[in-house]
N, C-alpha and C. Protein backbone atom coordinates (compact mmCIF):
# COMPACT_ATOMS: atom_id res chain seq x y z
N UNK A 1 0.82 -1.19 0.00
CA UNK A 1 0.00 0.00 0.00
C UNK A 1 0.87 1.26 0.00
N UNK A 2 2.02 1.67 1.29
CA UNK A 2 2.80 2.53 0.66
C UNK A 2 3.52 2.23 -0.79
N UNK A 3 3.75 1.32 -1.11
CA UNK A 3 4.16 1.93 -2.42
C UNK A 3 3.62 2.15 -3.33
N UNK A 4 1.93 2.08 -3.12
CA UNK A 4 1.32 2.33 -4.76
C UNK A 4 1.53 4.14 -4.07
N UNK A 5 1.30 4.36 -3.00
CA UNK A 5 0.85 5.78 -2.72
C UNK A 5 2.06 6.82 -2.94
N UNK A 6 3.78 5.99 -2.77
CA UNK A 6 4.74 6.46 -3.47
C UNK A 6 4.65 6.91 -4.60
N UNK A 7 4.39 5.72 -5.72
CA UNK A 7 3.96 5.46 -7.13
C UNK A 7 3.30 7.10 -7.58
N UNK A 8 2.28 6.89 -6.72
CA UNK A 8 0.86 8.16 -7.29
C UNK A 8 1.61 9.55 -7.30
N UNK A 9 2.62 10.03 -6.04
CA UNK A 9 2.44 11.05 -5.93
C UNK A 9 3.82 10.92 -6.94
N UNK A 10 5.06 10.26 -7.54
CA UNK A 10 5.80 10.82 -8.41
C UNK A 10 5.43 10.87 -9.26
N UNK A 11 4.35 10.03 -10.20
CA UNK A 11 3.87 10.04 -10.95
C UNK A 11 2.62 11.70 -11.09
N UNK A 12 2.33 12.49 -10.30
CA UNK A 12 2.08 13.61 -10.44
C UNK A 12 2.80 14.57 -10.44
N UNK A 13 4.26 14.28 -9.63
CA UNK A 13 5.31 15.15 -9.34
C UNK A 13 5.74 15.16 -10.78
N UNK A 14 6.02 14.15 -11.85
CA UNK A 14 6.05 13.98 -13.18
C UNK A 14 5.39 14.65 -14.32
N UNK A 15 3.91 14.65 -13.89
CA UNK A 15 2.71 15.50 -14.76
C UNK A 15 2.92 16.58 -14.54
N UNK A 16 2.97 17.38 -13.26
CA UNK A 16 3.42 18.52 -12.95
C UNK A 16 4.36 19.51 -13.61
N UNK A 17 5.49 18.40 -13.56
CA UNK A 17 6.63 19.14 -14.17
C UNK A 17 6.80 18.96 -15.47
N UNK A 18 6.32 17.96 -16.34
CA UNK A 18 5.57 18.37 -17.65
C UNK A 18 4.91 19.42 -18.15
N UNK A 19 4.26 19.83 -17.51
CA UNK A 19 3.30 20.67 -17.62
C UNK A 19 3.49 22.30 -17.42
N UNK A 20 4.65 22.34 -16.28
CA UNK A 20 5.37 23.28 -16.14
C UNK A 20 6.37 23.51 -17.38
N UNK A 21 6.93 22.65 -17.61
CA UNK A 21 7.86 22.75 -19.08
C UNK A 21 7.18 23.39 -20.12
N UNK A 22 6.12 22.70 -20.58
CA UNK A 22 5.56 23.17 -21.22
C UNK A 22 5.40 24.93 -21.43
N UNK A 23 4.73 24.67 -20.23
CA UNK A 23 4.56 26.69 -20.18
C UNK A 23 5.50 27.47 -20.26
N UNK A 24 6.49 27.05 -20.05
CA UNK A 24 7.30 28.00 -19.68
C UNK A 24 8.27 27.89 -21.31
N UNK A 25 8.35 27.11 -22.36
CA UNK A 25 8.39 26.14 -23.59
C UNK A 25 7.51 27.73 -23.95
N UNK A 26 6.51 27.94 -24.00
CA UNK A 26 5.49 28.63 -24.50
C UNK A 26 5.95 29.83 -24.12
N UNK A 27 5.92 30.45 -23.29
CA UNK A 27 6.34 31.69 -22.55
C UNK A 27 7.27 32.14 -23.45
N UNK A 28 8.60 31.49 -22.89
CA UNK A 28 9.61 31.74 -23.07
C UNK A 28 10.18 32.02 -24.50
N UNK A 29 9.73 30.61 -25.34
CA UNK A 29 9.81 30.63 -26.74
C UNK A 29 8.85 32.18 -27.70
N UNK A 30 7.55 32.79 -26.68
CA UNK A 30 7.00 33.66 -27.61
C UNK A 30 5.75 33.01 -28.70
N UNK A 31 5.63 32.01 -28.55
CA UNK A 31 4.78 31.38 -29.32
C UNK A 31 3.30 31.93 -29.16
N UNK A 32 2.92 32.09 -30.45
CA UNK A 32 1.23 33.05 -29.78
C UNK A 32 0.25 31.58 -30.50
N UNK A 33 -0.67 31.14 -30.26
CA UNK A 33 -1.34 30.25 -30.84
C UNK A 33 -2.91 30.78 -31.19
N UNK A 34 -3.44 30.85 -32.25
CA UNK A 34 -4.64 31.23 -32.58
C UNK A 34 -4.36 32.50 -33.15
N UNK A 35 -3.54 33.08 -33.89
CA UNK A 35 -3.26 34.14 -34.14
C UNK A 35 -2.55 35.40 -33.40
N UNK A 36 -2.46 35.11 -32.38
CA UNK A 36 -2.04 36.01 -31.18
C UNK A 36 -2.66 36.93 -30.75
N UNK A 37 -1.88 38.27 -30.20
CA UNK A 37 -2.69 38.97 -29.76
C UNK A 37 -2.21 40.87 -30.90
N UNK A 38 -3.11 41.01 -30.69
CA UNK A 38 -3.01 42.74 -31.34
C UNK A 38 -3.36 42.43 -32.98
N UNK A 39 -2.62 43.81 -33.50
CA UNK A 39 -3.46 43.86 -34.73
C UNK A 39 -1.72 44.20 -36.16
N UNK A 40 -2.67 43.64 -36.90
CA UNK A 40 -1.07 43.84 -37.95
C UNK A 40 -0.96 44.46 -39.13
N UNK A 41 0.08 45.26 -39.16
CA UNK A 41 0.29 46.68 -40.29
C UNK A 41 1.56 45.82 -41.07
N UNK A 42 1.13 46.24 -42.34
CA UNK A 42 2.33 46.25 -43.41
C UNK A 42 3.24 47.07 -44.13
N UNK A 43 4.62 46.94 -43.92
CA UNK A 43 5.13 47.83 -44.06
C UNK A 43 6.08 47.49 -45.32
N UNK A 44 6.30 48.23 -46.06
CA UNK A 44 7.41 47.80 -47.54
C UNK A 44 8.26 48.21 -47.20
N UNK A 45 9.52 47.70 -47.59
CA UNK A 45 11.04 48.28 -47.42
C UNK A 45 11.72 47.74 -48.37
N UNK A 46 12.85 48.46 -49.21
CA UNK A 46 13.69 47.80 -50.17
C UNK A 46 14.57 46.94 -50.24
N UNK A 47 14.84 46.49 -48.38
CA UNK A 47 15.78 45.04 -48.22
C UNK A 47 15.63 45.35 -46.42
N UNK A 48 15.61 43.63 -46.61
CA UNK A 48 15.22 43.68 -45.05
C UNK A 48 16.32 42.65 -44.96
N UNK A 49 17.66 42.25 -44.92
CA UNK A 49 18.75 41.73 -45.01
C UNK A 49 19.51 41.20 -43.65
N UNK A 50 18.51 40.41 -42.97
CA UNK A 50 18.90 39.93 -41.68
C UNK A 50 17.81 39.99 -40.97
N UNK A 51 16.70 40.70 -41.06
CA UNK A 51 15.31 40.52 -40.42
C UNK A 51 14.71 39.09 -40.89
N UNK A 52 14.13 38.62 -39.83
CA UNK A 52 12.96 37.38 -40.11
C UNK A 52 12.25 37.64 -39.08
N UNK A 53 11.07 36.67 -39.46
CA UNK A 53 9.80 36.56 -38.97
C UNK A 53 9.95 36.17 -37.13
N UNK A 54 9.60 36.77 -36.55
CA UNK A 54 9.78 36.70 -34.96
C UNK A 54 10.69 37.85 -34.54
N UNK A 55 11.02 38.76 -35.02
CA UNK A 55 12.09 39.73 -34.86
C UNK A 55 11.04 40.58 -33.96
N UNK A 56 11.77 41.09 -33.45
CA UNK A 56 10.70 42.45 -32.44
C UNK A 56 10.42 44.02 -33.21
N UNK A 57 9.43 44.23 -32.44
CA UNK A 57 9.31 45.56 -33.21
C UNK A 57 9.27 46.17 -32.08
N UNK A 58 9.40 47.98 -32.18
CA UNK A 58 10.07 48.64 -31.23
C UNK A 58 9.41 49.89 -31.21
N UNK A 59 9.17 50.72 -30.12
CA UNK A 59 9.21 52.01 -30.03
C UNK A 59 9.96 52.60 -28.59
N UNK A 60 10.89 53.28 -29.12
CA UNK A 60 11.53 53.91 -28.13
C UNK A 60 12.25 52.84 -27.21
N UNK A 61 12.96 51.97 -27.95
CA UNK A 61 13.47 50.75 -26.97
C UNK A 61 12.53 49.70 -26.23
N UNK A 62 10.94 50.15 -26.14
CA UNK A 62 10.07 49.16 -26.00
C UNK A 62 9.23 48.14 -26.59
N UNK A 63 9.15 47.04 -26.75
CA UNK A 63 9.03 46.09 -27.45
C UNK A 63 7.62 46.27 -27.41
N UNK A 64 7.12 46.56 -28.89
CA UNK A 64 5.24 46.39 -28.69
C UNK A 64 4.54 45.93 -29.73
N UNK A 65 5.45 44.74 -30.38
CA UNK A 65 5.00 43.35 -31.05
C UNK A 65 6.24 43.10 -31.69
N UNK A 66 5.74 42.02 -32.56
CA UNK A 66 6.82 41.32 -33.44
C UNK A 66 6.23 41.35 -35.31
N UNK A 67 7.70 40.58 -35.75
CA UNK A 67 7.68 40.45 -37.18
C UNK A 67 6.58 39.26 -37.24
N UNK A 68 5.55 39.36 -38.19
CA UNK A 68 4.73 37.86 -38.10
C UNK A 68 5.11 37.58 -39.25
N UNK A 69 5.58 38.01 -40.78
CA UNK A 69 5.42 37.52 -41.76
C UNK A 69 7.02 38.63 -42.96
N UNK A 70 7.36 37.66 -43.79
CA UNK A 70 8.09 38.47 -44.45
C UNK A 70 8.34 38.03 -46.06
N UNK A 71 7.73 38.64 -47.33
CA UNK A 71 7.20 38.31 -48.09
C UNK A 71 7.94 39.14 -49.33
N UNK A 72 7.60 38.67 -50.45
CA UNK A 72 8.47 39.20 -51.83
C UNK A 72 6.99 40.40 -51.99
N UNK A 73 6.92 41.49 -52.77
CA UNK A 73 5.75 42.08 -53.26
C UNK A 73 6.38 43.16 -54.75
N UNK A 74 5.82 42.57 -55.61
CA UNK A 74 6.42 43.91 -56.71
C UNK A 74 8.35 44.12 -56.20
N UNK A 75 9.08 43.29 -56.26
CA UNK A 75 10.38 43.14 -56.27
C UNK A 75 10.54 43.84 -54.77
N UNK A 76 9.62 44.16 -54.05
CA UNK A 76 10.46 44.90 -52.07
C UNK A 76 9.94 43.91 -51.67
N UNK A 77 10.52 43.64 -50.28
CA UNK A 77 10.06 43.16 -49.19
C UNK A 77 9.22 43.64 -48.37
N UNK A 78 8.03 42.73 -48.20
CA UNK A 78 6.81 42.91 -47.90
C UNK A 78 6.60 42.22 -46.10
N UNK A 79 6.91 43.03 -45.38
CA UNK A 79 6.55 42.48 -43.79
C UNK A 79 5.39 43.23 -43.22
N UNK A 80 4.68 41.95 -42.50
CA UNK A 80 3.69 41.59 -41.76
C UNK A 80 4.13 41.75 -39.96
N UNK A 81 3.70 43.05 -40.12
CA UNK A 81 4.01 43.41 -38.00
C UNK A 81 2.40 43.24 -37.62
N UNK A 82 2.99 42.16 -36.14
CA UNK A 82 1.72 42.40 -35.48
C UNK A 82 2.28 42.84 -34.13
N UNK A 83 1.26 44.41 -34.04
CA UNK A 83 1.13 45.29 -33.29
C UNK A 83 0.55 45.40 -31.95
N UNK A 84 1.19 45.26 -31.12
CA UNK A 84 0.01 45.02 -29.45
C UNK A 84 -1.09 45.43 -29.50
N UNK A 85 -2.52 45.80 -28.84
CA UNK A 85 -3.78 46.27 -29.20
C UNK A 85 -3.19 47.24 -28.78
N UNK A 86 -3.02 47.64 -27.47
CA UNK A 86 -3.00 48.99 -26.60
C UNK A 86 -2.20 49.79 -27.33
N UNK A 87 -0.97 49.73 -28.29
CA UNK A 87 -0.36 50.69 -29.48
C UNK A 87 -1.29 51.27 -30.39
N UNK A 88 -1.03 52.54 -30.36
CA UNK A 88 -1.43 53.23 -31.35
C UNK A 88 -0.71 53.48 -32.15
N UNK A 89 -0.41 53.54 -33.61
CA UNK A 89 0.42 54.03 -34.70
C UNK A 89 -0.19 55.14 -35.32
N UNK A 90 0.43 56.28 -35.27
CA UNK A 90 0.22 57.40 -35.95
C UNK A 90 0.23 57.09 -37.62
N UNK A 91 -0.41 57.83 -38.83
CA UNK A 91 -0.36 57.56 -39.98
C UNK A 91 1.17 58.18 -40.46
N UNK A 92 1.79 59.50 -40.00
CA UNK A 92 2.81 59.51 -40.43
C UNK A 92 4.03 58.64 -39.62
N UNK A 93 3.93 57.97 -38.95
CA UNK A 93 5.05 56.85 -38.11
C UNK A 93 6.14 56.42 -39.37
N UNK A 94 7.05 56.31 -39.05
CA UNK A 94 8.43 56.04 -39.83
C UNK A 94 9.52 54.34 -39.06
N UNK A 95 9.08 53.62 -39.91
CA UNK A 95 9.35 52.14 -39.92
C UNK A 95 10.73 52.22 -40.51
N UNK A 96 11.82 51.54 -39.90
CA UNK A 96 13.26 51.64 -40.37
C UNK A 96 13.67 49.88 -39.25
N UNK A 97 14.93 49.47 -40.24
CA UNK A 97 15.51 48.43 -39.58
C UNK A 97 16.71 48.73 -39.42
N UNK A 98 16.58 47.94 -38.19
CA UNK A 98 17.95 48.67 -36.98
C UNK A 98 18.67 47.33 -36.88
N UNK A 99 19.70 47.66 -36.19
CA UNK A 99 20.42 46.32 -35.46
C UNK A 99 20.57 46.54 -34.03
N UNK A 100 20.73 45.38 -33.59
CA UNK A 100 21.36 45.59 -31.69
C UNK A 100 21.83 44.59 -31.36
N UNK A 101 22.69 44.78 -30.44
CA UNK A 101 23.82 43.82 -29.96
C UNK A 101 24.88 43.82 -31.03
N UNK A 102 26.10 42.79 -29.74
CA UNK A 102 27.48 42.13 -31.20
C UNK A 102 26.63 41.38 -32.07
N UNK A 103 25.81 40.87 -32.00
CA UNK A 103 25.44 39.96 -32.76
C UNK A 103 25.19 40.54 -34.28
N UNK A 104 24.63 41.47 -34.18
CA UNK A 104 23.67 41.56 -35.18
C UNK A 104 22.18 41.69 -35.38
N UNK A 105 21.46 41.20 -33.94
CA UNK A 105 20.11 40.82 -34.40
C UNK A 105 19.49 41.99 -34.88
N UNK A 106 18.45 41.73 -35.92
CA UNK A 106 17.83 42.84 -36.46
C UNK A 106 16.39 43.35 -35.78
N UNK A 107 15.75 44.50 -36.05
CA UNK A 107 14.63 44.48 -35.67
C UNK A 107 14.21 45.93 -36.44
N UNK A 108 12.86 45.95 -35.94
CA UNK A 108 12.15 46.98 -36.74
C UNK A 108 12.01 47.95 -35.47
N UNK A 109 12.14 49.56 -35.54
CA UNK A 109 12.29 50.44 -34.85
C UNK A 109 11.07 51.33 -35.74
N UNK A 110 9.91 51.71 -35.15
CA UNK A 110 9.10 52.50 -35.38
C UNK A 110 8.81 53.75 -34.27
N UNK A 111 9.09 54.85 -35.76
CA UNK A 111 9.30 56.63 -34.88
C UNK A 111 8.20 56.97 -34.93
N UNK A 112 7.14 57.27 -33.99
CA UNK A 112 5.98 57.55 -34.05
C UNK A 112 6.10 59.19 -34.48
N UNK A 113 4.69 59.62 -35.20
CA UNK A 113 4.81 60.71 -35.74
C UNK A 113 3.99 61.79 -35.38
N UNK A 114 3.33 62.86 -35.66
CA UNK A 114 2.82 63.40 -35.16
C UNK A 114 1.43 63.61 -34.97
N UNK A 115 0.91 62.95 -36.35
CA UNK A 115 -0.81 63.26 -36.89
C UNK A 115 -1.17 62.49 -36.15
N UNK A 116 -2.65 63.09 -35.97
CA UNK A 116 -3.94 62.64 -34.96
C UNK A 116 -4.39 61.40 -35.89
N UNK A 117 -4.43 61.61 -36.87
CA UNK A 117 -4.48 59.98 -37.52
C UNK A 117 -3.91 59.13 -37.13
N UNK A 118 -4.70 57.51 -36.91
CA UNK A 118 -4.25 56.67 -36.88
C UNK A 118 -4.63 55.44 -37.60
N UNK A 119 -3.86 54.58 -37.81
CA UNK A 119 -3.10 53.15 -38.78
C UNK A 119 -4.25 52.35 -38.55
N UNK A 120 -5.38 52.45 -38.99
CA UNK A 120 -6.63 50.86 -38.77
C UNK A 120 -5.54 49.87 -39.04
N UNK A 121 -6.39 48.56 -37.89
CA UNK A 121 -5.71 47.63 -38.45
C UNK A 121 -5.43 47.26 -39.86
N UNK A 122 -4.09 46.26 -40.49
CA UNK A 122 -4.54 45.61 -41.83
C UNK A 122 -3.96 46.54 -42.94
N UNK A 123 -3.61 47.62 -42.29
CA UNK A 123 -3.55 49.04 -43.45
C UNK A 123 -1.87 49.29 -43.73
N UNK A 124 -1.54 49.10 -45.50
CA UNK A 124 -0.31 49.09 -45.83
C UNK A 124 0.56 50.46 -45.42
N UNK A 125 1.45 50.64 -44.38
CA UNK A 125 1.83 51.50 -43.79
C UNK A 125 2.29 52.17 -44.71
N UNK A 126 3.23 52.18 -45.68
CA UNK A 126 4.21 52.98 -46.17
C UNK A 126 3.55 53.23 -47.30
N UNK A 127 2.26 53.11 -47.66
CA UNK A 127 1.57 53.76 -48.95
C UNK A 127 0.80 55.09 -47.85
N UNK A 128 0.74 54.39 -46.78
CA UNK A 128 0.11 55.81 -46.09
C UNK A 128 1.11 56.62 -45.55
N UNK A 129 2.32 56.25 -45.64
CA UNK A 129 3.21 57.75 -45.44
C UNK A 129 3.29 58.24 -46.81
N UNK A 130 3.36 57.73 -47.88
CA UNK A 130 3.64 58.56 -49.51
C UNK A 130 2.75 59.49 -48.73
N UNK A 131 1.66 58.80 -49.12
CA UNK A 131 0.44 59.84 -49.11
C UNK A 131 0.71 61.05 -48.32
N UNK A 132 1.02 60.61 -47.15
CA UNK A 132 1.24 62.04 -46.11
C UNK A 132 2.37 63.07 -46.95
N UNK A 133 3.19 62.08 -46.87
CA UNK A 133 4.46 63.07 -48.29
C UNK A 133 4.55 63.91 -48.86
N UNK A 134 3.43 63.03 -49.53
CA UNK A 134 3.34 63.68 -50.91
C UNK A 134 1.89 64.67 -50.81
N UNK A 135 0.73 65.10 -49.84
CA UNK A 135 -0.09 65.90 -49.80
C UNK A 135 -1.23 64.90 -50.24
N UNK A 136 -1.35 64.25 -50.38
CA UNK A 136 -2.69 63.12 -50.95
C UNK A 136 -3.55 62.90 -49.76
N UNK A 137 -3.26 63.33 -48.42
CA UNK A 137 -4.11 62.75 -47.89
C UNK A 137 -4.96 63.66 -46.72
């Protein structure tokens, strides 16, 4: 009898710490499942040359989403940021890729701008700065 009752409790001490792995597997790794969370702007750039998909995106040194997607379009590179909800992006905001660390790693650094406009989700960012640019809008 003690030993089935040994048995039971490592055998939960086991599930437990499975289970803990797991999460922390999840956490740690960044993994969003079901689409994640916030909303995602596209931005064009003429070479994104060390950026990939999971890279962080940035304002002011604060991390307030990641790269979800990075794609060929009309000969530029076409990336997919998804944006925390609670961020707001101004329509004139200015998207540039940075580096940090020895390493190298890349990331996207967005300068928020000044207009009371803001970026609906889904909405190709850098056709809406021409616009600002260039007076179109």
């Amino acid at each position: 009898m003690e030993r089935t009752r040994v048995n039971i409790v490592v055998g939960l001490f086991m599930v437990l710490g499975i289970v803990a792995l797991a999460y922390l597997s999840v956490q740690l790794g960044r993994v969003s499942f079901l689409g994640g969370r916030g909303y995602v702007v596209t931005v064009d750039f003429p070479s994104v040359g060390g950026l990939k998909a999971g890279s962080t995106v940035e304002i002011a040194g604060v991390e307030i989403g990641r790269v979800d997607s990075i794609g060929l379009d009309n000969y530029q590179a076409r990336v997919k940021l998804r944006v925390n909800k609670g961020v707001k992006l101004q329509e004139d905001s200015i998207a540039s890729i940075k580096t940090k660390g020895l390493i190298g790693e890349k990331y996207v650094r967005i300068s928020p701008g000044g207009s009371d406009k803001l970026i609906p989700p889904g909405v190709d960012f850098e056709e809406l700065l021409s616009k600002y640019i260039f007076g179109k809008v």
